[in-house]
PDB file of N, CA and C in Angstrom:
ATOM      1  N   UNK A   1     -30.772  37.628 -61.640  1.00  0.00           N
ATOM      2  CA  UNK A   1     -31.478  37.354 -60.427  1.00  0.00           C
ATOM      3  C   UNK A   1     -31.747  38.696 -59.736  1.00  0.00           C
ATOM      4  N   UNK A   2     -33.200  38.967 -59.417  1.00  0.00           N
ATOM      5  CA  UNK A   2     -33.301  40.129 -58.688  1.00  0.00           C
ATOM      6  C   UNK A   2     -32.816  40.405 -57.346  1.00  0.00           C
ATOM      7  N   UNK A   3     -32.316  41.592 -57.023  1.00  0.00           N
ATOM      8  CA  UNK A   3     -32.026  41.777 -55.773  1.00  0.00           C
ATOM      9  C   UNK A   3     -32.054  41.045 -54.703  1.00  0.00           C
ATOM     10  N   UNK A   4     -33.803  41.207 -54.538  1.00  0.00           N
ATOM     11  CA  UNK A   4     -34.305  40.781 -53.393  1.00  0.00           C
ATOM     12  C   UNK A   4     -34.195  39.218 -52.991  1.00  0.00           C
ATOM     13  N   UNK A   5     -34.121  38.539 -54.430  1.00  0.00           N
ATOM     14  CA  UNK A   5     -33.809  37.188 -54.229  1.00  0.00           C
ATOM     15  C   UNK A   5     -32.512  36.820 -53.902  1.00  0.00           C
ATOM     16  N   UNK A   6     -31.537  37.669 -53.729  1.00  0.00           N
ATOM     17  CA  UNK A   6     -30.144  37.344 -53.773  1.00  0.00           C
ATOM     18  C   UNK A   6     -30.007  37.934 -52.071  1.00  0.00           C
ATOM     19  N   UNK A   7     -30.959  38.705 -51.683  1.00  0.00           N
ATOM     20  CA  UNK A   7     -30.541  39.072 -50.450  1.00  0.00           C
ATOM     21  C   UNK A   7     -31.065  37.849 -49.648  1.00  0.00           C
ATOM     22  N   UNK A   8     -32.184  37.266 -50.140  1.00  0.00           N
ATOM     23  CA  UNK A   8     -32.895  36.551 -49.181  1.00  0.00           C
ATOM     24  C   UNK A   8     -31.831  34.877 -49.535  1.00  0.00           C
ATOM     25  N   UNK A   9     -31.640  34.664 -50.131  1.00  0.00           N
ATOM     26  CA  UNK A   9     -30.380  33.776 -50.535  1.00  0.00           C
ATOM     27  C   UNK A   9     -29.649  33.895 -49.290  1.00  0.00           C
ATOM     28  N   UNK A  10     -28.890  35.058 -49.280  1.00  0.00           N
ATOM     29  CA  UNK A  10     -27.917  35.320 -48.763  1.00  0.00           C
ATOM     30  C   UNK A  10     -28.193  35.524 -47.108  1.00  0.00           C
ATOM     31  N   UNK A  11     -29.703  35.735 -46.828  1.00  0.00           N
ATOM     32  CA  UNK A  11     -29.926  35.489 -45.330  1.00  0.00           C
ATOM     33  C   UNK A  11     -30.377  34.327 -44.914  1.00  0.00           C
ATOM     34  N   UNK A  12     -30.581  33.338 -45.942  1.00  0.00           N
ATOM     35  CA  UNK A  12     -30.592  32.261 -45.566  1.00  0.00           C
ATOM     36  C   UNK A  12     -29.551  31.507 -45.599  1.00  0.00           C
ATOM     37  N   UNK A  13     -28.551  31.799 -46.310  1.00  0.00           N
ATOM     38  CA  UNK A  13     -27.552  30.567 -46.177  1.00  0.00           C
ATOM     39  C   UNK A  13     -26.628  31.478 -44.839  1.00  0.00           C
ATOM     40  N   UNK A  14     -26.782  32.337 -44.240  1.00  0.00           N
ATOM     41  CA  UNK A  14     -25.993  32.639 -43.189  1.00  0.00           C
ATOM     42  C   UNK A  14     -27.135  32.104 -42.312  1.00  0.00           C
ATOM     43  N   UNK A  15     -28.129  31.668 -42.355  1.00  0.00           N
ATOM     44  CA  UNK A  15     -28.674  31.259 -41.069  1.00  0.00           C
ATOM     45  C   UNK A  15     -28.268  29.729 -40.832  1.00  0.00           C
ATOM     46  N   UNK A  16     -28.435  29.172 -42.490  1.00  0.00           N
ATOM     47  CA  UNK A  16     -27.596  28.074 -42.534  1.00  0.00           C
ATOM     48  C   UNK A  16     -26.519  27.340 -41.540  1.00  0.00           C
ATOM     49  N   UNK A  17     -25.542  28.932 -41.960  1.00  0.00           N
ATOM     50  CA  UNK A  17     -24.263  29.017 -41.728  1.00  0.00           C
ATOM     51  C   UNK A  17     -24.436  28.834 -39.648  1.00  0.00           C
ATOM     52  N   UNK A  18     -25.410  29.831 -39.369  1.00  0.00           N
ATOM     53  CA  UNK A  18     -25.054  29.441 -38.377  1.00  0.00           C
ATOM     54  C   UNK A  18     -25.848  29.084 -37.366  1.00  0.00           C
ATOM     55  N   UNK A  19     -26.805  27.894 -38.050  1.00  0.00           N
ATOM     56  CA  UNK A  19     -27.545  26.588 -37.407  1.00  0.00           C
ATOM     57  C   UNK A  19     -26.301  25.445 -37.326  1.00  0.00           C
ATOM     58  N   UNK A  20     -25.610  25.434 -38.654  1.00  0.00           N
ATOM     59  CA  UNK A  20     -24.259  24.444 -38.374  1.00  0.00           C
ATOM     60  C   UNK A  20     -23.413  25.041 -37.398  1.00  0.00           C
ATOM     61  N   UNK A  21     -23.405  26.170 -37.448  1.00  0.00           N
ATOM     62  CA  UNK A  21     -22.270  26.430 -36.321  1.00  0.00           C
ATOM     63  C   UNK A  21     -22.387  26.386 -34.947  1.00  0.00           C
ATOM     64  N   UNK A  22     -24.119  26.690 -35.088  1.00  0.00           N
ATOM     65  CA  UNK A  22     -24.498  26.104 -33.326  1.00  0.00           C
ATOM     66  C   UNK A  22     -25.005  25.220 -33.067  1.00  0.00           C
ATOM     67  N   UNK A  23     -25.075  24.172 -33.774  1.00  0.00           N
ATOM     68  CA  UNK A  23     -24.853  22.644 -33.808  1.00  0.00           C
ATOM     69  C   UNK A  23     -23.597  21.846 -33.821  1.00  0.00           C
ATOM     70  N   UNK A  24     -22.708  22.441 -34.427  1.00  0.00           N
ATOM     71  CA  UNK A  24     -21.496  21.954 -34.169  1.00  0.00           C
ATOM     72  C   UNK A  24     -20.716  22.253 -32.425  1.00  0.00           C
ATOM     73  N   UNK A  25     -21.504  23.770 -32.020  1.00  0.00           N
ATOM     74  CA  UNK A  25     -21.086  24.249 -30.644  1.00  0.00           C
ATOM     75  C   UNK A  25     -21.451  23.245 -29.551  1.00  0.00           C
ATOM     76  N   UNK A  26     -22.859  22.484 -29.922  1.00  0.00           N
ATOM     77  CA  UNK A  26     -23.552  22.021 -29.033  1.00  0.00           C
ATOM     78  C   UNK A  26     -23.269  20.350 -28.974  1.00  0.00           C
ATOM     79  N   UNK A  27     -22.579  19.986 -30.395  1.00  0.00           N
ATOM     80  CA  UNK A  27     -22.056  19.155 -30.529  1.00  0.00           C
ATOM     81  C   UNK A  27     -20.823  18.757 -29.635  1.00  0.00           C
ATOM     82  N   UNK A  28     -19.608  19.785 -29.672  1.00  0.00           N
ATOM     83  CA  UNK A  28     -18.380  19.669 -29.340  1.00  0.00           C
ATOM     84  C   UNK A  28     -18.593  20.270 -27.778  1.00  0.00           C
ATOM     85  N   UNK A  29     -19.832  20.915 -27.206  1.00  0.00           N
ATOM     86  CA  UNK A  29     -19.920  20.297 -25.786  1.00  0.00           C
ATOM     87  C   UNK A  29     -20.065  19.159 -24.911  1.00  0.00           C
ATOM     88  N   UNK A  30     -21.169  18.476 -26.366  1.00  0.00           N
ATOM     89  CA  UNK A  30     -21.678  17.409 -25.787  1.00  0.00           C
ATOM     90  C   UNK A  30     -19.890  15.935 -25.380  1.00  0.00           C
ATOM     91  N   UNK A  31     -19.815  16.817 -26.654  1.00  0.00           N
ATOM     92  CA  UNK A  31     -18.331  15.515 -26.507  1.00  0.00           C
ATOM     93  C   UNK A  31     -16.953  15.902 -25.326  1.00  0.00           C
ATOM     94  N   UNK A  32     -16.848  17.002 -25.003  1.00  0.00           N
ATOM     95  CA  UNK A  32     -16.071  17.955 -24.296  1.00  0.00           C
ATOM     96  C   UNK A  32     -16.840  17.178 -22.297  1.00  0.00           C
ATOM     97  N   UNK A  33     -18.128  17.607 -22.821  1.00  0.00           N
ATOM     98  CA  UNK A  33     -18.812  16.476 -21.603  1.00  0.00           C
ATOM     99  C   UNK A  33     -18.231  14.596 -21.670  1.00  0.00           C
ATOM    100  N   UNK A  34     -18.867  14.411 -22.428  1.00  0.00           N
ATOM    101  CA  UNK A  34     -18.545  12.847 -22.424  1.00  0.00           C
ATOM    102  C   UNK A  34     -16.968  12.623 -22.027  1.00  0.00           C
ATOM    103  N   UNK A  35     -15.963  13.607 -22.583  1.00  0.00           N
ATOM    104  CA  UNK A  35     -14.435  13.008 -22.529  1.00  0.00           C
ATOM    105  C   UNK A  35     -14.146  13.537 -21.344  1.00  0.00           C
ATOM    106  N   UNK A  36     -15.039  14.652 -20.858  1.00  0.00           N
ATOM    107  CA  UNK A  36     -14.610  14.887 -18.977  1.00  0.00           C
ATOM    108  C   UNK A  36     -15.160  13.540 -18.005  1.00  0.00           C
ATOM    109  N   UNK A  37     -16.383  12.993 -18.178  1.00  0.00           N
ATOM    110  CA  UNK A  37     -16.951  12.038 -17.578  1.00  0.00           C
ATOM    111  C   UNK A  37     -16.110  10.554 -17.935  1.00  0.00           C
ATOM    112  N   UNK A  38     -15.467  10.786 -18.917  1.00  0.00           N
ATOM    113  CA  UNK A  38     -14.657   9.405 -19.378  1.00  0.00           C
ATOM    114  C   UNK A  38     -13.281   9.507 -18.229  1.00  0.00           C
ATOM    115  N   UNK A  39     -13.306  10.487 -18.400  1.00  0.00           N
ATOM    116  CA  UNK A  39     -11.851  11.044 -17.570  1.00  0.00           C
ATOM    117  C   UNK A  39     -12.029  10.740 -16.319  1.00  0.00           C
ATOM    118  N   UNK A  40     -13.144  10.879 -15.589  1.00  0.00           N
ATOM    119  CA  UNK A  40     -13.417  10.694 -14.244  1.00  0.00           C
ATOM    120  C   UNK A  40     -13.568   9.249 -14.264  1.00  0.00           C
ATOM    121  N   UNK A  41     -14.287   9.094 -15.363  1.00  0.00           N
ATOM    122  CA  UNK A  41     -14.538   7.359 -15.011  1.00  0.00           C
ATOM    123  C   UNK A  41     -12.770   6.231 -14.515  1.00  0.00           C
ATOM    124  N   UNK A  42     -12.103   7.078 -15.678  1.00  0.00           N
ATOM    125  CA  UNK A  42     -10.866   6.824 -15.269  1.00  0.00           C
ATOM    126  C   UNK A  42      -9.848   6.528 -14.579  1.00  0.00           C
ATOM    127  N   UNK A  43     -10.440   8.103 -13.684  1.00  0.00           N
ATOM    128  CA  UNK A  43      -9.591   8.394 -12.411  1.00  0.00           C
ATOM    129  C   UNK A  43      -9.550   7.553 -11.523  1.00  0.00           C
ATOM    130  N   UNK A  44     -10.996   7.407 -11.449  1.00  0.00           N
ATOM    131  CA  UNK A  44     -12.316   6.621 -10.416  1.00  0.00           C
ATOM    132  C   UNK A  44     -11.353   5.322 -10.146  1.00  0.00           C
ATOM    133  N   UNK A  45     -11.069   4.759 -11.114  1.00  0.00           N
ATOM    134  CA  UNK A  45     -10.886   3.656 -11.457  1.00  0.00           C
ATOM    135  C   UNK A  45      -9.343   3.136 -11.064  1.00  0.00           C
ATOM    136  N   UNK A  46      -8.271   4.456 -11.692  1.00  0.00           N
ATOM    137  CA  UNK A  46      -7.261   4.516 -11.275  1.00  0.00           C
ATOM    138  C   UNK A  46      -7.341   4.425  -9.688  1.00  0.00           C
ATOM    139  N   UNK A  47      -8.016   5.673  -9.153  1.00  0.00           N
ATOM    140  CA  UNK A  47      -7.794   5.491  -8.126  1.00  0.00           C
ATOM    141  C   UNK A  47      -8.203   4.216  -6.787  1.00  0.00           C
ATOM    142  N   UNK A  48      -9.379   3.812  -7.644  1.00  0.00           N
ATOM    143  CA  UNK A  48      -9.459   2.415  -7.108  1.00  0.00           C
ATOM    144  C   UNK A  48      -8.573   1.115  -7.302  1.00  0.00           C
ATOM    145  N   UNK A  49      -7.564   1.215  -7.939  1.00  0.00           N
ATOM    146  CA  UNK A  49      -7.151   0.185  -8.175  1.00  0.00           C
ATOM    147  C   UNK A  49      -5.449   0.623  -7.558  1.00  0.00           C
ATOM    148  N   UNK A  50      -5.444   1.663  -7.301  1.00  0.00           N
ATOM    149  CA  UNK A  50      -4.232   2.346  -6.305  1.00  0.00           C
ATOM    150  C   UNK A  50      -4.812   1.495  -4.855  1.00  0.00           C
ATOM    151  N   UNK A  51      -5.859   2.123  -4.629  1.00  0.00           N
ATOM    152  CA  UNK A  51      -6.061   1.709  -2.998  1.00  0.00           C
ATOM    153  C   UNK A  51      -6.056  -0.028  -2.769  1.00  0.00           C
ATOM    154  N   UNK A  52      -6.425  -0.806  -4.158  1.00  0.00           N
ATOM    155  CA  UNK A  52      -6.457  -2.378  -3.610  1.00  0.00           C
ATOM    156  C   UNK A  52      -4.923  -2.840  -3.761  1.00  0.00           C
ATOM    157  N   UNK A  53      -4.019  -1.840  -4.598  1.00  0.00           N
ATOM    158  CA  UNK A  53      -2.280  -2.219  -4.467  1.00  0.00           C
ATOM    159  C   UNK A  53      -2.019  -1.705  -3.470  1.00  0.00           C
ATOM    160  N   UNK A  54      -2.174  -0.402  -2.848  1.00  0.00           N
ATOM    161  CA  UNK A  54      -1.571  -0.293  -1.682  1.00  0.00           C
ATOM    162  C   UNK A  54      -2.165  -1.074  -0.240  1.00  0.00           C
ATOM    163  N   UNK A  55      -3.352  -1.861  -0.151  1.00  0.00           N
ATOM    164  CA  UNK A  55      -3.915  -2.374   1.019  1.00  0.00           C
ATOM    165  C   UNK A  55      -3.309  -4.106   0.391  1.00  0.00           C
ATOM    166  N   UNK A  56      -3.029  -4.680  -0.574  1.00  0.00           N
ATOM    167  CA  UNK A  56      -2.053  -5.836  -0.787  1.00  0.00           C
ATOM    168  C   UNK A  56      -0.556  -5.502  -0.689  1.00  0.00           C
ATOM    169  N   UNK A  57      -0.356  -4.485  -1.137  1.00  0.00           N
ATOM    170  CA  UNK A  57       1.159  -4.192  -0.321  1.00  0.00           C
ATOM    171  C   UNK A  57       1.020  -4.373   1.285  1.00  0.00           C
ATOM    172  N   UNK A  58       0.598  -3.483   1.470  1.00  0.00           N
ATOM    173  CA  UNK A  58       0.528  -3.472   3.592  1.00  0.00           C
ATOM    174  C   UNK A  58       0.525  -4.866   3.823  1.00  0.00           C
ATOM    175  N   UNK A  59      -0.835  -5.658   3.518  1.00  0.00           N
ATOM    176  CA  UNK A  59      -1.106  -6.675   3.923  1.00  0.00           C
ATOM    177  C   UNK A  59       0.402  -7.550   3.465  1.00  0.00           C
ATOM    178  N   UNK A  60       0.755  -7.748   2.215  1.00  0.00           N
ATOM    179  CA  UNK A  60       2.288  -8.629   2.310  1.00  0.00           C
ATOM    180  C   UNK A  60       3.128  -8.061   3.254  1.00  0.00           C
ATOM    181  N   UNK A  61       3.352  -6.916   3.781  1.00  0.00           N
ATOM    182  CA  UNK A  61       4.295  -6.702   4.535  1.00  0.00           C
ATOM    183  C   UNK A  61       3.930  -6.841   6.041  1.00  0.00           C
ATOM    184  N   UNK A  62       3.143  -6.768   6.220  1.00  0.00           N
ATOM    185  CA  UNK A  62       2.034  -7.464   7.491  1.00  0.00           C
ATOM    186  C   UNK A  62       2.778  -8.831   7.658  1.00  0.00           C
ATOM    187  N   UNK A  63       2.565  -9.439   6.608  1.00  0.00           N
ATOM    188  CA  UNK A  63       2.958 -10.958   6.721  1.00  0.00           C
ATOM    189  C   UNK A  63       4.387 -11.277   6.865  1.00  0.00           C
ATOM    190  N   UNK A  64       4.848 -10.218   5.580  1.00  0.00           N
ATOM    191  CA  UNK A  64       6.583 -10.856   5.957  1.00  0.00           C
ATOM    192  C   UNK A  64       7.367 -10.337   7.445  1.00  0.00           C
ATOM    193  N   UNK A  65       6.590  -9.077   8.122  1.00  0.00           N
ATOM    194  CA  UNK A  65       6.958  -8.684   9.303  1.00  0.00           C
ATOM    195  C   UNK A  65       6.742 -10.111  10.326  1.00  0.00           C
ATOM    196  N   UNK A  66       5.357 -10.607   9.955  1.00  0.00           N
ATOM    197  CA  UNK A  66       5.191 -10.971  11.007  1.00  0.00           C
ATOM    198  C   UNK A  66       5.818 -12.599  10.780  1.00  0.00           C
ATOM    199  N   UNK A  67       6.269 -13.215   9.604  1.00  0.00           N
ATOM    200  CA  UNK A  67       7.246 -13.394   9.671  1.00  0.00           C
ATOM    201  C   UNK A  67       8.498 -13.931  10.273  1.00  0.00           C
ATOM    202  N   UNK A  68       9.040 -13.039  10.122  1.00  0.00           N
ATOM    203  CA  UNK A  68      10.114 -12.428  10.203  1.00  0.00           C
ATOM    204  C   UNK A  68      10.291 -12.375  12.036  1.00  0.00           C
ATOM    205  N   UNK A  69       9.033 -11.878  12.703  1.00  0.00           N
ATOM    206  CA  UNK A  69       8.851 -11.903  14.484  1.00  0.00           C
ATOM    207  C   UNK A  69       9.064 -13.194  14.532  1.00  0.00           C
ATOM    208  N   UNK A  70       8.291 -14.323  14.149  1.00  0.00           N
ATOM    209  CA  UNK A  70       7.888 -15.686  14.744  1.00  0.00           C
ATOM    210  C   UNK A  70       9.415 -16.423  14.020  1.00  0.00           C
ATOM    211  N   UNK A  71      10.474 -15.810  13.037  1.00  0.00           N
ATOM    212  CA  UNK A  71      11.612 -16.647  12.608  1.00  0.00           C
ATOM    213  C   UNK A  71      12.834 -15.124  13.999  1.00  0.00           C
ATOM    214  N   UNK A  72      12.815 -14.683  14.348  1.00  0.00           N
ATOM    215  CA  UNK A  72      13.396 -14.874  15.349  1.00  0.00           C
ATOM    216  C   UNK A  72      12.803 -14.804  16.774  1.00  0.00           C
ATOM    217  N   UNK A  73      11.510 -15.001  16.837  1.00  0.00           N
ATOM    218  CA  UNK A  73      11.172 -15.124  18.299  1.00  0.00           C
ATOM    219  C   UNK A  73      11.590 -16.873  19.149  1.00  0.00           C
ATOM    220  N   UNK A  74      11.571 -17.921  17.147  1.00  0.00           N
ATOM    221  CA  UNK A  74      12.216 -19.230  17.482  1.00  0.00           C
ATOM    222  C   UNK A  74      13.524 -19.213  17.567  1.00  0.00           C
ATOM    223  N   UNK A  75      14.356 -18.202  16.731  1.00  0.00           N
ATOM    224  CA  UNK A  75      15.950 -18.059  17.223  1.00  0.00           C
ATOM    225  C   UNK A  75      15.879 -17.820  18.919  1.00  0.00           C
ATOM    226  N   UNK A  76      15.095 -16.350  19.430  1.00  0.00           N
ATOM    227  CA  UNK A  76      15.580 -16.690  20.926  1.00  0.00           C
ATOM    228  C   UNK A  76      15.101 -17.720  21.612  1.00  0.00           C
ATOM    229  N   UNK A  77      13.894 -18.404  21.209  1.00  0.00           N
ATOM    230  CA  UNK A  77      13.593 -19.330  22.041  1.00  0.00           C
ATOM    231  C   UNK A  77      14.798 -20.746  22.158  1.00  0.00           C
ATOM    232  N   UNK A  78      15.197 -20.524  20.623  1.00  0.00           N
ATOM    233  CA  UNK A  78      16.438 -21.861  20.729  1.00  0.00           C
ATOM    234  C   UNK A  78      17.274 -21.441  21.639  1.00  0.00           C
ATOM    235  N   UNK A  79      18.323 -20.373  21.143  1.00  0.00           N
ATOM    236  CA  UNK A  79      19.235 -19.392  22.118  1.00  0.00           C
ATOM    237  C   UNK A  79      18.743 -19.780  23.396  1.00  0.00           C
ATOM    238  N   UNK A  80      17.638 -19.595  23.919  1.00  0.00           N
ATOM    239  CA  UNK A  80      17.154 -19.686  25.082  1.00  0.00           C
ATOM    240  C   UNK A  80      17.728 -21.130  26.126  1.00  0.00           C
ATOM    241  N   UNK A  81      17.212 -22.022  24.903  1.00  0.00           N
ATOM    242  CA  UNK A  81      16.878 -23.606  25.411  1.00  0.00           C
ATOM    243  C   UNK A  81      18.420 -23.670  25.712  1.00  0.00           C
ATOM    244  N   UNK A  82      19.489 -23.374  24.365  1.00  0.00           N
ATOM    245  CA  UNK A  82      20.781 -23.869  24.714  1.00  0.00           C
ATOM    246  C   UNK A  82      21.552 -23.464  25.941  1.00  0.00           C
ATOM    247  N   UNK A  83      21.351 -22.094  26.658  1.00  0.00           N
ATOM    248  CA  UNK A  83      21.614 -21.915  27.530  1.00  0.00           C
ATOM    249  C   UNK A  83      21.052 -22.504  28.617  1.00  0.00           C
ATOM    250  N   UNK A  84      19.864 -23.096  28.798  1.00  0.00           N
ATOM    251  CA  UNK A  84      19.130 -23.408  30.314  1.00  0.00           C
ATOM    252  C   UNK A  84      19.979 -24.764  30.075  1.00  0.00           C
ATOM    253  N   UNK A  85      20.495 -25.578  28.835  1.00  0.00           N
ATOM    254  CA  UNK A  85      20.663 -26.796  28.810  1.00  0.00           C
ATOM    255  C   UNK A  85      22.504 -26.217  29.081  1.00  0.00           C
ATOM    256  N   UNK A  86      23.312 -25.745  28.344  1.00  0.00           N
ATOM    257  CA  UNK A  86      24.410 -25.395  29.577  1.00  0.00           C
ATOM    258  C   UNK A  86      24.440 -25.050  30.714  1.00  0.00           C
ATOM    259  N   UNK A  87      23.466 -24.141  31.291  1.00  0.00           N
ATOM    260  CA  UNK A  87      23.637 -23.885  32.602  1.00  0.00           C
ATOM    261  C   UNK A  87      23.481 -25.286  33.715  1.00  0.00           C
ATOM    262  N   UNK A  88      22.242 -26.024  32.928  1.00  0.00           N
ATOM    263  CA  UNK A  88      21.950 -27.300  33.621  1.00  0.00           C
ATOM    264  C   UNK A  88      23.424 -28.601  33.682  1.00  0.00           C
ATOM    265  N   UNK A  89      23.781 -28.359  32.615  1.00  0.00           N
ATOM    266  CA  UNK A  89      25.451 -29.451  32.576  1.00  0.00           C
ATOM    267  C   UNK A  89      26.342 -28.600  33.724  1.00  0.00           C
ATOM    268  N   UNK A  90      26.199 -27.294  33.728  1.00  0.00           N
ATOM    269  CA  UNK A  90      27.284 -27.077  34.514  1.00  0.00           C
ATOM    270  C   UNK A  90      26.462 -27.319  36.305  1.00  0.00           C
ATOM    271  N   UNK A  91      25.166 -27.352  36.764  1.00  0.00           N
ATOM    272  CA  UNK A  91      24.730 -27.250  37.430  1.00  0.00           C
ATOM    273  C   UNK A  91      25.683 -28.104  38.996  1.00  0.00           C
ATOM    274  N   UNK A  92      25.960 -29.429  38.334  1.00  0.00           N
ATOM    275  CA  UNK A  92      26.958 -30.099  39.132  1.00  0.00           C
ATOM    276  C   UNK A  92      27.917 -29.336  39.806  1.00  0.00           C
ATOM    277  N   UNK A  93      28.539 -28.982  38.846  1.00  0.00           N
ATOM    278  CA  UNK A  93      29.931 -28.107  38.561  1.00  0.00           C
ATOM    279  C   UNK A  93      29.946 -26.634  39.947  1.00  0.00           C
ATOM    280  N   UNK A  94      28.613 -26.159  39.425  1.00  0.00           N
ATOM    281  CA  UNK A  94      28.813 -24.850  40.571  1.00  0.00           C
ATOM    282  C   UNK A  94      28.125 -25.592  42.044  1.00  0.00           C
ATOM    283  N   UNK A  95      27.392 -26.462  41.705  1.00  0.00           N
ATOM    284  CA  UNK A  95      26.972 -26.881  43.705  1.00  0.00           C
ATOM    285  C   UNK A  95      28.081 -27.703  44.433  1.00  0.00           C
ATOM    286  N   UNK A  96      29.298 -28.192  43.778  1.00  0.00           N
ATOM    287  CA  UNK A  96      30.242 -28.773  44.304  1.00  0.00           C
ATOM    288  C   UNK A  96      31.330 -27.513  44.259  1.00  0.00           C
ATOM    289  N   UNK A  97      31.485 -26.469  43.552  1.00  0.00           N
ATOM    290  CA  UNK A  97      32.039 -25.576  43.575  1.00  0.00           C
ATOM    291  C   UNK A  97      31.531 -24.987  44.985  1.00  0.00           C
ATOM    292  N   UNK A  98      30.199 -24.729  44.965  1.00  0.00           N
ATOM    293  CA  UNK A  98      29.359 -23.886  46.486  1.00  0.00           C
ATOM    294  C   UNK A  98      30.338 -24.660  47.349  1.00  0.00           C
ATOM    295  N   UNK A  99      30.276 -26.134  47.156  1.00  0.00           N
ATOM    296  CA  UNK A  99      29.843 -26.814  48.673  1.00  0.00           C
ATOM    297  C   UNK A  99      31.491 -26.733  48.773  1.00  0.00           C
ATOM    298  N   UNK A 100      32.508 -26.550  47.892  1.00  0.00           N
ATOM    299  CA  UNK A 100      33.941 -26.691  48.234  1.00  0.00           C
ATOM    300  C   UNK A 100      34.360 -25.061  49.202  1.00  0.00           C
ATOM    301  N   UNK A 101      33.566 -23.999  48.618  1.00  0.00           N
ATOM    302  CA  UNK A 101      33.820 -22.725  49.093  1.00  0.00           C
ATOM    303  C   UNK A 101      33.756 -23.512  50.782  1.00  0.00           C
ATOM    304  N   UNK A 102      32.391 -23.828  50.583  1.00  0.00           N
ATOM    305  CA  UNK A 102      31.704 -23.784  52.139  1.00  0.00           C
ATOM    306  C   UNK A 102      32.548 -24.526  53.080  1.00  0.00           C
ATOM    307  N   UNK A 103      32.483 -25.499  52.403  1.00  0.00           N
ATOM    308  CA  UNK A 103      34.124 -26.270  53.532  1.00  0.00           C
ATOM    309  C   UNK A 103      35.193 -25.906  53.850  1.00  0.00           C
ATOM    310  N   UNK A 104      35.678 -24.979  52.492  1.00  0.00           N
ATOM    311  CA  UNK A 104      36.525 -24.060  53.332  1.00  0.00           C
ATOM    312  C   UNK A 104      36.479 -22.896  53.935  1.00  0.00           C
ATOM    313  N   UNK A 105      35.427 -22.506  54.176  1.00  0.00           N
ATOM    314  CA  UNK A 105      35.274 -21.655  55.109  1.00  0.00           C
ATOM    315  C   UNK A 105      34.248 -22.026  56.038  1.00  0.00           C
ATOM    316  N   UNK A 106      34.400 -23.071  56.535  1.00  0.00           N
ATOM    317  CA  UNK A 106      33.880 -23.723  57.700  1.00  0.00           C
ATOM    318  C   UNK A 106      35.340 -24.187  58.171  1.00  0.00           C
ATOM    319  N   UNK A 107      36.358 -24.769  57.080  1.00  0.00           N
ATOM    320  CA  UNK A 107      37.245 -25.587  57.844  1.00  0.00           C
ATOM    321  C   UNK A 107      38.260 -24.157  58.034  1.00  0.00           C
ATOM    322  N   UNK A 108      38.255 -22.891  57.860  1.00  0.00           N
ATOM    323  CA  UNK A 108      38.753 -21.742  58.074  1.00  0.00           C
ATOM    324  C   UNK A 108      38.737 -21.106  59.214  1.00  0.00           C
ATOM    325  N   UNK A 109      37.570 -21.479  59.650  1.00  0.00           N
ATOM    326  CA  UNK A 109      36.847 -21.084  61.201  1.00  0.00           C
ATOM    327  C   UNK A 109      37.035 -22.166  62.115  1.00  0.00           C
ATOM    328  N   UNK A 110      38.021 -22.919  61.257  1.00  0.00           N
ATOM    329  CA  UNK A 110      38.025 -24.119  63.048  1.00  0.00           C
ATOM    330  C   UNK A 110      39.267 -24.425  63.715  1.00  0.00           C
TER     331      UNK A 110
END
């Protein structure tokens, strides 16, 4: 094989060489792109699905707080009742108590 044919061989298969190689460059950007945009799609996603657990967390604890107010705001209200309803049994008890002070210290002064 003459020379010249072996050189031109040989500058063509390096151009070959590196049409594949900057096709393969342009290749493994293209995919280097796609798996960054996959990644975001990801995130995106992660992070959306963070914010609807943490706004159903709040919201359950919203609820069990509130709850939790209205199961003892009925404890004091019972607490409440039982006392107005003792104070009322004893009610007798202290106006005959008053009215015994008062007699004796009316019948003290006479």
């Amino acid at each position: 094989m003459p020379r010249q044919e072996v050189l031109e061989r040989i500058k063509t298969a390096e151009q070959e060489a590196d049409d594949i190689v900057e096709e393969a460059e342009a290749e493994r950007e293209e995919l280097v792109a796609e798996a960054r945009e996959e990644a975001d799609e990801i995130r995106s996603e992660a992070e959306e699905e963070a914010a609807e657990l943490e706004s159903e967390r709040l919201q359950e604890g919203r609820t069990e707080i509130e709850t939790e107010r209205e199961r003892i705001l009925e404890e004091g209200e019972d607490a409440r009742d039982e006392l107005v309803a003792e104070a009322e049994d004893h009610i007798d008890d202290a106006v005959e108590f008053a009215i015994g002070k008062f007699e004796e210290a009316v019948d003290a002064q006479t």
